[in-house]
Protein backbone atom coordinates (compact mmCIF):
# COMPACT_ATOMS: atom_id res chain seq x y z
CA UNK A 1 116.00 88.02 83.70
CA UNK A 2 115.40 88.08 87.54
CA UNK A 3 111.82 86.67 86.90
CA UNK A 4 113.34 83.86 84.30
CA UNK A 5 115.91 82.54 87.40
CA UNK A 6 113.07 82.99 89.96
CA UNK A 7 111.19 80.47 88.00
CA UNK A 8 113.75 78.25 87.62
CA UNK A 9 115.00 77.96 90.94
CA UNK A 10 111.26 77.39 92.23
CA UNK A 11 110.79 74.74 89.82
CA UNK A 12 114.00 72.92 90.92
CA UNK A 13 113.00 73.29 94.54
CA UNK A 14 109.37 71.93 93.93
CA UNK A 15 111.01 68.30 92.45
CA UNK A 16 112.96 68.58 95.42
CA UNK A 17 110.53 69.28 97.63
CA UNK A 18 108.42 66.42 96.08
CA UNK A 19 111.56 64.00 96.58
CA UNK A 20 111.41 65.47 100.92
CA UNK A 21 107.44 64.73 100.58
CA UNK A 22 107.91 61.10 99.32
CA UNK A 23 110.55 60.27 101.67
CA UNK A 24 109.09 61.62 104.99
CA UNK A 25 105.48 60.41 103.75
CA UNK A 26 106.61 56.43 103.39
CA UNK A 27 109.13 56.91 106.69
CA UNK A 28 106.08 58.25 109.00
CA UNK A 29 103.37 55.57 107.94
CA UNK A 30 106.33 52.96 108.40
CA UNK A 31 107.68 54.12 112.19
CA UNK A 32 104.31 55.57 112.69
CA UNK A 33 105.60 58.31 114.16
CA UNK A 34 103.28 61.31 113.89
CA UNK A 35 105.55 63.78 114.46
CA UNK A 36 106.92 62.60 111.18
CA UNK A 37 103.46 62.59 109.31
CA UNK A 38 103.03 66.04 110.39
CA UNK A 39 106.07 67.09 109.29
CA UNK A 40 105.10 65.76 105.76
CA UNK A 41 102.22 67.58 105.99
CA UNK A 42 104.20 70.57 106.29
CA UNK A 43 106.23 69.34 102.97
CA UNK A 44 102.79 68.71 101.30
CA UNK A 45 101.89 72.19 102.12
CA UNK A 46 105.99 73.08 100.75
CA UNK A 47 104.71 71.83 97.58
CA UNK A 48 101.89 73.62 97.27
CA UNK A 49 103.38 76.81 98.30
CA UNK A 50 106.18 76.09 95.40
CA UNK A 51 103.58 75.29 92.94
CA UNK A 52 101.51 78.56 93.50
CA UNK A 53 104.64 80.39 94.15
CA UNK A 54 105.85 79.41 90.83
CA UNK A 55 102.44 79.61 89.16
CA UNK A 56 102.76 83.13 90.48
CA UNK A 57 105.77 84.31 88.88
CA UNK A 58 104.99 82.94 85.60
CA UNK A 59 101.65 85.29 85.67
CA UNK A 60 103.85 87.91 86.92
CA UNK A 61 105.29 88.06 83.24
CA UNK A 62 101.72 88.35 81.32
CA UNK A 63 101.51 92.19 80.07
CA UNK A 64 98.71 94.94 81.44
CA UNK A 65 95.59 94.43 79.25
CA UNK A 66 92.78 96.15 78.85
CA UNK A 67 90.78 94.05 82.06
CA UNK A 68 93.90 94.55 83.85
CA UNK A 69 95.85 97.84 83.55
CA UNK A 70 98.33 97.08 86.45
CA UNK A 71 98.88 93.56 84.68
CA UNK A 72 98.78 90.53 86.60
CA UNK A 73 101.20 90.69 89.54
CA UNK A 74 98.26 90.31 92.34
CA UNK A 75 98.25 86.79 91.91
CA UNK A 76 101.45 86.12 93.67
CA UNK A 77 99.56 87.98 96.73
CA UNK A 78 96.61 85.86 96.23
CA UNK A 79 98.85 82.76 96.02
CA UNK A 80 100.57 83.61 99.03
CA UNK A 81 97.02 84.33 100.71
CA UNK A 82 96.05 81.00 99.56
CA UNK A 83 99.15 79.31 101.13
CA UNK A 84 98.49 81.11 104.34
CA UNK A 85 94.79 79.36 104.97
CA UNK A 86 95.92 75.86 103.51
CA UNK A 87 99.22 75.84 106.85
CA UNK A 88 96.46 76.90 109.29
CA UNK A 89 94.26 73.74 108.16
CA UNK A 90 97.17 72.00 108.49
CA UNK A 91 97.59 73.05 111.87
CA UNK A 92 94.34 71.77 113.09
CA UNK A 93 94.88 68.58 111.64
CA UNK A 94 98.00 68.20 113.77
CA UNK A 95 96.74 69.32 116.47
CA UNK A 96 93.15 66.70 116.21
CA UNK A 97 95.41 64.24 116.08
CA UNK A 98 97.87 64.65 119.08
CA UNK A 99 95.12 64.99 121.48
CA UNK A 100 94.42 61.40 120.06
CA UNK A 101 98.10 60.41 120.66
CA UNK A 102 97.99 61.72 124.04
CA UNK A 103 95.45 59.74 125.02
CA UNK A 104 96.10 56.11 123.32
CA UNK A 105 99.96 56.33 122.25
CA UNK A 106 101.42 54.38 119.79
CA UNK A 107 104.76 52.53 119.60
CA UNK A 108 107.06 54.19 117.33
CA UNK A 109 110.53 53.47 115.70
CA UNK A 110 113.02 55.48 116.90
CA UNK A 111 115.83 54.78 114.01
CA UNK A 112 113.57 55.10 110.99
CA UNK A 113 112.65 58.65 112.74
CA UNK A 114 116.27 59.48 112.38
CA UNK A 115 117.37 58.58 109.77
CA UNK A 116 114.43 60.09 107.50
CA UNK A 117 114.13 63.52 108.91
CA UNK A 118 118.22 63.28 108.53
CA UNK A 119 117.60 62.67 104.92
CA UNK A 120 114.81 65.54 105.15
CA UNK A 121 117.05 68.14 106.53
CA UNK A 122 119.89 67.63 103.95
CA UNK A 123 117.42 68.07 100.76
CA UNK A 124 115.46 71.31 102.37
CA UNK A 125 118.81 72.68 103.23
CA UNK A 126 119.39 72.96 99.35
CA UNK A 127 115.82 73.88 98.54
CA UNK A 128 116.57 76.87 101.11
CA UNK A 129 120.08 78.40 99.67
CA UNK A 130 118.45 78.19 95.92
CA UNK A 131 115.29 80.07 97.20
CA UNK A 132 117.60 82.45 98.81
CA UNK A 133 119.76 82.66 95.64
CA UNK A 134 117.22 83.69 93.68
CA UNK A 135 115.84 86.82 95.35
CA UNK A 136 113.59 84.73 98.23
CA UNK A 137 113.71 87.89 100.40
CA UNK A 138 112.66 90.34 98.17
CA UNK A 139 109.39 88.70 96.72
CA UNK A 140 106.22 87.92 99.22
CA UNK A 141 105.54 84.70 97.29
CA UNK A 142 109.11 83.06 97.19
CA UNK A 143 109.68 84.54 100.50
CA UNK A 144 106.33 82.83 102.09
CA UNK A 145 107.53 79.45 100.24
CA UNK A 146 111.39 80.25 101.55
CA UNK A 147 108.83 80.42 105.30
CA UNK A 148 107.71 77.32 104.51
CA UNK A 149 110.62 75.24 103.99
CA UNK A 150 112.69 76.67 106.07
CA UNK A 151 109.88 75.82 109.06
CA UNK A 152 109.91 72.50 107.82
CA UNK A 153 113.58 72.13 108.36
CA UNK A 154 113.67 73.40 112.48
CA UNK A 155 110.67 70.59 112.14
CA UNK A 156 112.78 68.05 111.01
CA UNK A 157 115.46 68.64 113.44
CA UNK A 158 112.72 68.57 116.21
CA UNK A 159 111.98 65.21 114.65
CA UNK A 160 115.67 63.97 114.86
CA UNK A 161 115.48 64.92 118.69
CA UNK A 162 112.54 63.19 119.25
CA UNK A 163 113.80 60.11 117.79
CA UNK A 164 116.61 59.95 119.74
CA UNK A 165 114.52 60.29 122.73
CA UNK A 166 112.64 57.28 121.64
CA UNK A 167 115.71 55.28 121.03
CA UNK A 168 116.96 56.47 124.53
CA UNK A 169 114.23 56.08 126.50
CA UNK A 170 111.25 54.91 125.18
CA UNK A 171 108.79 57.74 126.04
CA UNK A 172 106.04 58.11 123.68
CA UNK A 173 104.91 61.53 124.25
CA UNK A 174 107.58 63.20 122.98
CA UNK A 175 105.98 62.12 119.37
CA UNK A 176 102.78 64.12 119.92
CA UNK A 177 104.28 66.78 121.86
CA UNK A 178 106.51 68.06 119.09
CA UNK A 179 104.11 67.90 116.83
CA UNK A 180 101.60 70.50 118.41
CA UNK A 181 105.28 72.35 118.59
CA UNK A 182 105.35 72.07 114.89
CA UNK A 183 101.66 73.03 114.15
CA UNK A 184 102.56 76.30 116.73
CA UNK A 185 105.43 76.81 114.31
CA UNK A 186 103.47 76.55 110.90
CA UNK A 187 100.53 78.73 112.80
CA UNK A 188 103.10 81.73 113.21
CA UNK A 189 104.14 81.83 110.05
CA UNK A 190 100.81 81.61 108.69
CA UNK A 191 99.64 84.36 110.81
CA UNK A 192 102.03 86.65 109.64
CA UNK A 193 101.71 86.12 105.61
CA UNK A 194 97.80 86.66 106.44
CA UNK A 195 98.58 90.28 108.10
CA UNK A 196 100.91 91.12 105.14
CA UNK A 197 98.93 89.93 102.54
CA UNK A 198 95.73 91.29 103.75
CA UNK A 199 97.38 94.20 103.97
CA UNK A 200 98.22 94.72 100.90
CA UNK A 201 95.07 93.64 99.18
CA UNK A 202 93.07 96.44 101.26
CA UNK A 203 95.63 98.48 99.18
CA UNK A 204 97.11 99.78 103.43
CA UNK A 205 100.70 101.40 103.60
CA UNK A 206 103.32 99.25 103.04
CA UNK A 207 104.98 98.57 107.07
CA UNK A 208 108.37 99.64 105.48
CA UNK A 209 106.65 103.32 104.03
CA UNK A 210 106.84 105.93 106.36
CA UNK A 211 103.93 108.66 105.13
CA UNK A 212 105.08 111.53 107.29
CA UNK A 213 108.96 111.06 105.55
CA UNK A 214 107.26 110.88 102.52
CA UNK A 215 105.54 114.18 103.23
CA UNK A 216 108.57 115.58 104.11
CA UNK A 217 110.79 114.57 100.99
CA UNK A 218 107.61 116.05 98.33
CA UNK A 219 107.81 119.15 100.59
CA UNK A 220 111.09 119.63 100.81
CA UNK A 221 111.15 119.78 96.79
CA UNK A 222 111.69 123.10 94.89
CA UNK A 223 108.99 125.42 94.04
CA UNK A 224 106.24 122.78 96.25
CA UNK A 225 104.45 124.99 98.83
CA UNK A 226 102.29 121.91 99.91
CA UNK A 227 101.04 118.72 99.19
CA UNK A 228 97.38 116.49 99.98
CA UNK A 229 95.38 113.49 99.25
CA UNK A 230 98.55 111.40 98.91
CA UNK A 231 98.26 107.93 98.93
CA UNK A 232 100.91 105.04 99.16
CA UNK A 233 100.06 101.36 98.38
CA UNK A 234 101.81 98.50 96.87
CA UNK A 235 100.89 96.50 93.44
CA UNK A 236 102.63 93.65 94.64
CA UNK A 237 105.30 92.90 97.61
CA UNK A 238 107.71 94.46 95.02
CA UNK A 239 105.83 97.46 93.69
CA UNK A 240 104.91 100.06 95.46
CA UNK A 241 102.20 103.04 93.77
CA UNK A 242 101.90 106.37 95.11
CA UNK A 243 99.54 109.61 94.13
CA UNK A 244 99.30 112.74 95.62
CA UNK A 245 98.33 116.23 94.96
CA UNK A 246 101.27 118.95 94.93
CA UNK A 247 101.16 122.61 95.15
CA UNK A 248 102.99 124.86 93.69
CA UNK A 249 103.66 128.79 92.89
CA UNK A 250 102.27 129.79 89.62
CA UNK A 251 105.25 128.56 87.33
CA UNK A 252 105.72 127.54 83.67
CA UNK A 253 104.91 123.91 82.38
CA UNK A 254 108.20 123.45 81.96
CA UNK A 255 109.00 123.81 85.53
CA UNK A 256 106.34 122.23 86.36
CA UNK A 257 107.50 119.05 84.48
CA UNK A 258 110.92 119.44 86.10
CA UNK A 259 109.38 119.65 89.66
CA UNK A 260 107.34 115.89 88.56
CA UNK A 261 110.46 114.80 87.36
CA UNK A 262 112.67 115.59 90.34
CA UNK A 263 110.03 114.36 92.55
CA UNK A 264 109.87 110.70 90.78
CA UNK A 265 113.47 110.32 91.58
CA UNK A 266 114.05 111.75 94.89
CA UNK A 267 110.43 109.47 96.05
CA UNK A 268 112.27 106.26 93.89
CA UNK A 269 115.94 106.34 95.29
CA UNK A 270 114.95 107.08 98.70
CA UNK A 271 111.72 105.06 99.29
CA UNK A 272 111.77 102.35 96.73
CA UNK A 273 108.39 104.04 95.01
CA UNK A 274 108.34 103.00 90.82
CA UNK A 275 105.11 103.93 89.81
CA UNK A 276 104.42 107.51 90.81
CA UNK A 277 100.95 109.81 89.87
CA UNK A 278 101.54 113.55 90.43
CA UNK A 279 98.61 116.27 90.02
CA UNK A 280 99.87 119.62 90.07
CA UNK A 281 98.25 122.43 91.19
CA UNK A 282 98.44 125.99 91.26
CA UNK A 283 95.50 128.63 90.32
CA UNK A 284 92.77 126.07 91.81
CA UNK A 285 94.49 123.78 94.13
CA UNK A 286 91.55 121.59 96.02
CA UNK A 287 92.98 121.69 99.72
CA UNK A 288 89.72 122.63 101.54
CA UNK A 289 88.10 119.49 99.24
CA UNK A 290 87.31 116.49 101.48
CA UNK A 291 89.53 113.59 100.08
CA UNK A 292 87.97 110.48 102.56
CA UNK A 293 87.10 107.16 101.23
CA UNK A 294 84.32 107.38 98.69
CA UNK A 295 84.60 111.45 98.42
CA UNK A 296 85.44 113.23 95.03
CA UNK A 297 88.78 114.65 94.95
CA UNK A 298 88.15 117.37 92.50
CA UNK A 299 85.62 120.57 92.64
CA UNK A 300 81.55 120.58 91.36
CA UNK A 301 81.10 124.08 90.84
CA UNK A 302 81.79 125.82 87.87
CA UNK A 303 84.70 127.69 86.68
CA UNK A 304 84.41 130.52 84.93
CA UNK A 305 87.30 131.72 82.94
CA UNK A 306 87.42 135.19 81.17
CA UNK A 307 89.87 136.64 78.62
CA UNK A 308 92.19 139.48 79.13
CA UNK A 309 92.43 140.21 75.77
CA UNK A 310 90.39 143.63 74.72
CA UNK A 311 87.66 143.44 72.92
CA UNK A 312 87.35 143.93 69.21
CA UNK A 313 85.26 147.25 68.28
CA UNK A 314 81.84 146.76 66.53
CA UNK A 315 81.75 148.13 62.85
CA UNK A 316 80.25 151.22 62.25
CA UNK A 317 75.70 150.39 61.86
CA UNK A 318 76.98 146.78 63.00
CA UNK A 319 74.57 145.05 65.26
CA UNK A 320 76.87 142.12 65.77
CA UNK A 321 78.46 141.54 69.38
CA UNK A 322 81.47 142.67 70.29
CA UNK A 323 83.90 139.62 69.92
């Protein structure tokens, strides 16, 4: 259900979007303003974002195959990833074509300016509360397309300023000056959906997972004497994974399967964590193993395991071995 009103409120916001793109597209080429153009290369890169964004979510619902055991909910980081690089392209482009401003400006009308980042303001303003409506916060995908518009918006009003300034007084510059103000803006929030993302495709902590409470909450569990090799990562901005291995006192499966049990829901209320792996250990538990990157986390040598039962006696002229 959440997914199903995801999609549907991206898909509204991408016609909108669209309608924003249009608008801001045939007002810039018409006051030849470039601090309008850039702006509607921000809304080109809003409709992109959408698009993938939305793309994203509908992959989101395709179950784990055999190829894919986690099931497909990666792509939204990849899409968001993918967003990231296409702003900071954007940003150069701006920024090329300021320093050409700067040196030969053009004359620019002030009222057009106005009255179509106006008109852009109103329709992101929308696109913004529906994103937000439908969970923009929560998700890295909607919430790097909620970045988006919601940068395009302090854009616009930038715009309506600099309009005003033309209609006041005439100075040019203030055209190419916002707009490498704008390109700073969409390079920030770039930046920052790169860190995340990369992140979480090197499969790193999740910022908001703090290992040493985690520690503390598995060890803090009854009958656990210790725990190692645990590991926290996230499966998408949504899902976060965790393994570890647990010790405990030598104690019957059954308490043993209480002790998983209680730690899936202490590690799940308190830190968010769904999709929990637990080894237990007890009569060979593998501290003194090295668990780095690339090492085994299990023992080579072999185990040998005797019986405590008593042997059976050999019949009477019997050559047989005891068994």
């Amino acid at each position: 259900m959440e997914r199903a009103r995801r999609g549907t409120g991206l898909r509204l916001a991408l016609g909108l979007t669209l309608v924003v793109l249009l608008v801001e597209l045939t007002g810039g080429v018409l006051s030849h303003s470039l601090a309008l153009l850039s702006d509607a290369g921000h809304v080109l890169t809003d409709v992109f974002a959408l698009g993938l964004a939305w793309f994203a979510v509908e992959q989101s619902k395709r179950p784990a195959d055999k190829r894919r055991s986690y099931g497909y909910q990666r792509v939204g980081i990849l899409a968001a990833l993918l967003n990231a690089a296409t702003l900071i392209v954007i940003v150069l482009a701006i920024a090329y074509e300021a320093v050409h401003r700067f040196m030969a400006p053009q004359p620019v009308q002030g009222g057009l300016v106005v009255g179509t980042a106006l008109a852009a303001i109103a329709i992101n303003t929308f696109v913004i509360l529906t994103l937000r409506e439908r969970g923009g916060g929560r998700n890295l995908n909607l919430r790097a397309a909620l970045l988006h518009v919601t940068g395009d918006v302090a854009a616009s009003a930038g715009v309506v300023v600099a309009g005003l300034v033309i209609l006041l007084t005439g100075w040019l510059y203030v055209d190419p000056l916002l707009s490498l103000a704008i390109a700073a803006l969409i390079a920030y929030g770039a930046w920052g959906i790169v860190r995340e993302t990369v992140n979480l495709l090197m499969e790193g902590t999740p910022p908001e997972i703090d290992l040493a409470a985690v520690t503390a909450e598995i060890n803090e569990t009854r009958l656990v004497t210790g725990v190692h090799d645990l590991h926290v990562w996230a499966l998408s901005s949504e899902q976060v994974a965790l393994s570890c291995h647990v010790v405990v006192d030598e104690i019957s499966l059954g308490d043993a399967e209480h002790v998983v049990r209680d730690l899936e829901g202490r590690l799940c209320s308190r830190f968010a964590i769904g999709h929990t792996t637990i080894q237990l250990e007890s009569c060979h538990p593998c501290g003194e193993i090295h668990h780095g990157a690339g090492e085994h986390n299990h023992p080579h040598e072999h185990l040998t395991f005797t019986s405590a039962r008593p042997a059976h006696p050999r019949a009477a002229g019997s050559s047989a071995p005891p068994l």
